[in-house]
Protein backbone atom coordinates (compact mmCIF):
# COMPACT_ATOMS: atom_id res chain seq x y z
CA UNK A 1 109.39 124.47 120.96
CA UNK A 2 109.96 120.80 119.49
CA UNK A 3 113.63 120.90 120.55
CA UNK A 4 113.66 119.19 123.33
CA UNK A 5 114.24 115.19 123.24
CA UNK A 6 111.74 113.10 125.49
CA UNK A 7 113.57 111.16 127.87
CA UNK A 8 112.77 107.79 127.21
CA UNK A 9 114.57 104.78 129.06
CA UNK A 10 114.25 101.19 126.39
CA UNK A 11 115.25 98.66 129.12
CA UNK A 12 112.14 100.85 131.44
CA UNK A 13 109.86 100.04 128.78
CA UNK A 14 110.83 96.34 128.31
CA UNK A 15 109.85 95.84 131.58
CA UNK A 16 106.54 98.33 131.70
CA UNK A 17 104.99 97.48 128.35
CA UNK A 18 101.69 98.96 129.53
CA UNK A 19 103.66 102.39 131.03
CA UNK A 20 104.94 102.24 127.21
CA UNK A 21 101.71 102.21 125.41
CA UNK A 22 100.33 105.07 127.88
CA UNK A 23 103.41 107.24 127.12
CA UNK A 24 103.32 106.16 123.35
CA UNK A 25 99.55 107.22 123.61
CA UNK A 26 99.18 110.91 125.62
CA UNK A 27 100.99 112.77 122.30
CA UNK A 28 97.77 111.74 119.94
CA UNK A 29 95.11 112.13 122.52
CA UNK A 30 96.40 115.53 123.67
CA UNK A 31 96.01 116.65 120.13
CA UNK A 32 92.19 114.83 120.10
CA UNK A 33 91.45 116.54 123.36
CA UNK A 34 92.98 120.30 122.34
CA UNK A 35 90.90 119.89 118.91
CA UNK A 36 87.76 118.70 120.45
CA UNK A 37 87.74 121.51 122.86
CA UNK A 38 88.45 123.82 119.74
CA UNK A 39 85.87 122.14 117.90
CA UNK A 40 83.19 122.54 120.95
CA UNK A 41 83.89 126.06 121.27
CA UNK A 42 83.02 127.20 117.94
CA UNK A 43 79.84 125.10 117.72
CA UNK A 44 79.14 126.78 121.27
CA UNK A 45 79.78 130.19 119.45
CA UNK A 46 77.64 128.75 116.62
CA UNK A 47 74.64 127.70 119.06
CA UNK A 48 74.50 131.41 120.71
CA UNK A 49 74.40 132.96 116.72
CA UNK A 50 77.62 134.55 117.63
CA UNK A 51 79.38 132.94 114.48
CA UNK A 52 77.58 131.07 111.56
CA UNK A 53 78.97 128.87 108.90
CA UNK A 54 80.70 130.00 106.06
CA UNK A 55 79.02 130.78 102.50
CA UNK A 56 81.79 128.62 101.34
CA UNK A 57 83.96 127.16 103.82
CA UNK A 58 87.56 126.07 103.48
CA UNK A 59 89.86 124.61 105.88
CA UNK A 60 90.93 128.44 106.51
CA UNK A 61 87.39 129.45 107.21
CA UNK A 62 84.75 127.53 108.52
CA UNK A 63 82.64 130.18 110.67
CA UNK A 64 82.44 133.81 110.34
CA UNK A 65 81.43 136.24 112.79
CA UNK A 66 78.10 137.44 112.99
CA UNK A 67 77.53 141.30 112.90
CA UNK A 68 81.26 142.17 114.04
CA UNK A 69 83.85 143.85 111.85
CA UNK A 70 86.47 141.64 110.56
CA UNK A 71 89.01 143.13 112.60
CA UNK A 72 87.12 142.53 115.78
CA UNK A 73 88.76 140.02 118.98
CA UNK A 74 85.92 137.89 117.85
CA UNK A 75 86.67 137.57 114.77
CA UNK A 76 89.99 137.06 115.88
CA UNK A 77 89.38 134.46 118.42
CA UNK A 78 86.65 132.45 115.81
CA UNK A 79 90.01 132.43 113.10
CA UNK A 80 92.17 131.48 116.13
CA UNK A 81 90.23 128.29 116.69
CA UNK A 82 89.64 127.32 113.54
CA UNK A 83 93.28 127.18 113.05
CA UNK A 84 93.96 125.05 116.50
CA UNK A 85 91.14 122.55 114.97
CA UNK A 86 92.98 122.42 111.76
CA UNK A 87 96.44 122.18 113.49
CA UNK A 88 95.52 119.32 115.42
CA UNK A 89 93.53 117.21 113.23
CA UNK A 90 96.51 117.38 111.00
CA UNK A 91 99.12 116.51 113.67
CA UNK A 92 97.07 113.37 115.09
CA UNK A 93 96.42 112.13 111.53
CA UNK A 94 99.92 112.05 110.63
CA UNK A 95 100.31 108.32 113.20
């Protein structure tokens, strides 16, 4: 992961400013799109009372399951996306 190089042709781009900004853009918006559908899933979880909000959230934990032990798949899954949010805000906020 991250090791490979992007093959990117400069005289290609001269000539295709517009194919340039596209390609310079998809990195960034992949990140928006991946943390938005994070984001959407835990306030879906949060709608049907399967999570709520934290007594004190952090950037580690914003939600909490609701009635489930703490080493349930839900609780799993709710620290899982929390994380992915967190990961990708971060990565399209370092531009």
């Amino acid at each position: 992961m991250g090791w490979a190089s992007v093959p990117y042709d400069p005289t290609w781009a001269k000539g295709n400013p517009k194919g340039q900004a596209i390609m310079s853009a998809a990195g960034p918006l992949a990140n928006f799109l991946l943390s938005a559908v994070a984001w959407t899933s835990l306030k879906v979880m949060l709608a049907y009372h399967v999570v709520r909000i934290a007594p004190r959230p952090t950037m580690e934990q914003l939600v909490v399951p609701v009635g489930y032990a703490s080493q349930s798949p839900v609780a799993a899954l709710c620290f899982a996306l929390q994380i992915f949010v967190d990961l990708n805000v971060i990565l399209d906020s370092s531009i």
